[in-house]
C-alpha atoms as a PDB file:
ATOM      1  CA  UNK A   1      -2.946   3.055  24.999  1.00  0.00           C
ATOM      2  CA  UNK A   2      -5.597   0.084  23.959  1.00  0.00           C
ATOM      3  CA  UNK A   3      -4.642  -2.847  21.766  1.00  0.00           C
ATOM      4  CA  UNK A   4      -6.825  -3.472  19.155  1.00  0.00           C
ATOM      5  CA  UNK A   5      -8.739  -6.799  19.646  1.00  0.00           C
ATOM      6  CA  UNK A   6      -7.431 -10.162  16.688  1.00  0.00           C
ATOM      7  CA  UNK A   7     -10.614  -9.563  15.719  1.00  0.00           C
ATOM      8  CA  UNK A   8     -11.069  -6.812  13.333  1.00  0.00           C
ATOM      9  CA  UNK A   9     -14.855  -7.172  13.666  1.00  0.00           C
ATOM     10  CA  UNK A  10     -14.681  -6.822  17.544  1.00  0.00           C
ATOM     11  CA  UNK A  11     -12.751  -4.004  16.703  1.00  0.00           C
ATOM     12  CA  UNK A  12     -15.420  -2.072  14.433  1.00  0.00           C
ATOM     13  CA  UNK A  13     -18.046  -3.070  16.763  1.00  0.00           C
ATOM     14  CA  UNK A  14     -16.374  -1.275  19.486  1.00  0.00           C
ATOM     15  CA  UNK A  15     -16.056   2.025  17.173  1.00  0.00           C
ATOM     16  CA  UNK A  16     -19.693   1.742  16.029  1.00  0.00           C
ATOM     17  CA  UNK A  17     -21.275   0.791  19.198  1.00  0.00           C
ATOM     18  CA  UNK A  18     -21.558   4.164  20.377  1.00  0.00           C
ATOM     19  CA  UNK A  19     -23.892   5.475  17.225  1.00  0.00           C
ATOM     20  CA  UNK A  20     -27.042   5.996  16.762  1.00  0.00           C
ATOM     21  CA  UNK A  21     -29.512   3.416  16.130  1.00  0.00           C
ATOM     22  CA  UNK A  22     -30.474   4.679  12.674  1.00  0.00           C
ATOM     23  CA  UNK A  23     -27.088   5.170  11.753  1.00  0.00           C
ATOM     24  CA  UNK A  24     -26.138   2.101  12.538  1.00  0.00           C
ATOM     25  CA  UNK A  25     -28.882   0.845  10.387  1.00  0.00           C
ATOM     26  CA  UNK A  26     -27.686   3.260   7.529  1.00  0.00           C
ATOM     27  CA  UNK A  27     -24.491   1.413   7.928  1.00  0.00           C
ATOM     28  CA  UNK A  28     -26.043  -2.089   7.824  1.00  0.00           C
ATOM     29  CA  UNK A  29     -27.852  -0.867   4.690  1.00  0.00           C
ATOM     30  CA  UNK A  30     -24.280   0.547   2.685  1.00  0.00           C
ATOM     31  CA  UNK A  31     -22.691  -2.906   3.871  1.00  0.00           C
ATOM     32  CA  UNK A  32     -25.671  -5.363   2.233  1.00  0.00           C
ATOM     33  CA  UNK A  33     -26.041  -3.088  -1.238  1.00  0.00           C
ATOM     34  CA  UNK A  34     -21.739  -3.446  -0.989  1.00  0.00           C
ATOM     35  CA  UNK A  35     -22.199  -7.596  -0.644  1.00  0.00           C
ATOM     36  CA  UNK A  36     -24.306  -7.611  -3.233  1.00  0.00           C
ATOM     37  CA  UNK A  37     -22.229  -5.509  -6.242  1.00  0.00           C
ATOM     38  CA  UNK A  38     -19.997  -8.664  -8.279  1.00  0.00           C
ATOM     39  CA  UNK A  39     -16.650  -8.194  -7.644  1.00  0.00           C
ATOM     40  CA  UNK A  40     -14.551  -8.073 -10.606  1.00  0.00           C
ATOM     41  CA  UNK A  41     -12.615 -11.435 -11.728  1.00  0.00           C
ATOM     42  CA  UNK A  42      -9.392 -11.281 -13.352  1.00  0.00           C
ATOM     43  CA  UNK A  43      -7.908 -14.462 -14.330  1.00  0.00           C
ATOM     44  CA  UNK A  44      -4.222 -14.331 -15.578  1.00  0.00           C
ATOM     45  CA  UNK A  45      -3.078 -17.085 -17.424  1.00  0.00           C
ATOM     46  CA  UNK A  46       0.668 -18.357 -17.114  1.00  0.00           C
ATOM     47  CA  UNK A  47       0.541 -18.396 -21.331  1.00  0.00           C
ATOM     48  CA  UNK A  48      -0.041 -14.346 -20.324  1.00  0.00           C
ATOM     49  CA  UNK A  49       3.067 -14.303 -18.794  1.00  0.00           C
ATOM     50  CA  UNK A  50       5.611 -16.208 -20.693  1.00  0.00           C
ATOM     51  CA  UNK A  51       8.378 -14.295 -22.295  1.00  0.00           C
ATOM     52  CA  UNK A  52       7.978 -11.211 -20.177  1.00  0.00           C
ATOM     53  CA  UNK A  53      11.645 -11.456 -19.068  1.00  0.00           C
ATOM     54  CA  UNK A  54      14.013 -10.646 -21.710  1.00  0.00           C
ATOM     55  CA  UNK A  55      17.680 -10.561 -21.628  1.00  0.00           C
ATOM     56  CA  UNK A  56      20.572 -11.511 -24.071  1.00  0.00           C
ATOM     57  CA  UNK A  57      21.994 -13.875 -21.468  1.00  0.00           C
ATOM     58  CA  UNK A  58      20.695 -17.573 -22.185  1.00  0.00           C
ATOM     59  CA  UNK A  59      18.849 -18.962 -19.337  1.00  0.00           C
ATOM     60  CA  UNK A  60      22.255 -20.959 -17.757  1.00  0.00           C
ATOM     61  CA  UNK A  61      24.170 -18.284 -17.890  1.00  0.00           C
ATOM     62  CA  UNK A  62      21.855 -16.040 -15.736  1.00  0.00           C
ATOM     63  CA  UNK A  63      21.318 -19.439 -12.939  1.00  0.00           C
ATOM     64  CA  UNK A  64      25.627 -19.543 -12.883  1.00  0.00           C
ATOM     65  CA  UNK A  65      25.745 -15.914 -12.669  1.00  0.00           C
ATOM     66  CA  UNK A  66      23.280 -16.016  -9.241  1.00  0.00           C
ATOM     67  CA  UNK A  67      24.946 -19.051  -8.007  1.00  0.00           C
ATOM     68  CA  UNK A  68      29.166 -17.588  -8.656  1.00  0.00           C
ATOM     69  CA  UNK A  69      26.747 -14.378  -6.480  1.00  0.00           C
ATOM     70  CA  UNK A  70      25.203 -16.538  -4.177  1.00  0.00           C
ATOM     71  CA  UNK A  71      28.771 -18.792  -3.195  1.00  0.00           C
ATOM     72  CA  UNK A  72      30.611 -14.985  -2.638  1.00  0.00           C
END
């Protein structure tokens, strides 16, 4: 059984070494036009989030319910 090396790029290297010149160069080629594609941003606010926890219990009455939980 091998151990895969801390380095996950010694680790492809060591799977790809055995291929082809040209598909290795195929590979380089998928791997730049990848780089170069944005990646998508998503930017959540806190605002976005406020409110999204709703109970009928007030907000000290849920904290003394964990901590009568929490001393059991």
């Amino acid at each position: 059984m091998t151990i895969a090396p801390a380095n996950p790029a010694e680790f492809y290297f060591a799977l790809l070494d055995p291929l082809s010149a040209d598909t290795k160069l195929d590979l380089i080629v998928k791997l730049s036009q990848s780089l170069k594609q944005p990646t998508p941003t998503t930017d959540i606010s806190l605002q976005a989030l406020f409110g999204a926890y709703k109970s009928a219990q007030s907000a000290d009455e849920i904290i003394a319910g964990i901590r009568v939980r929490a001393a059991e």
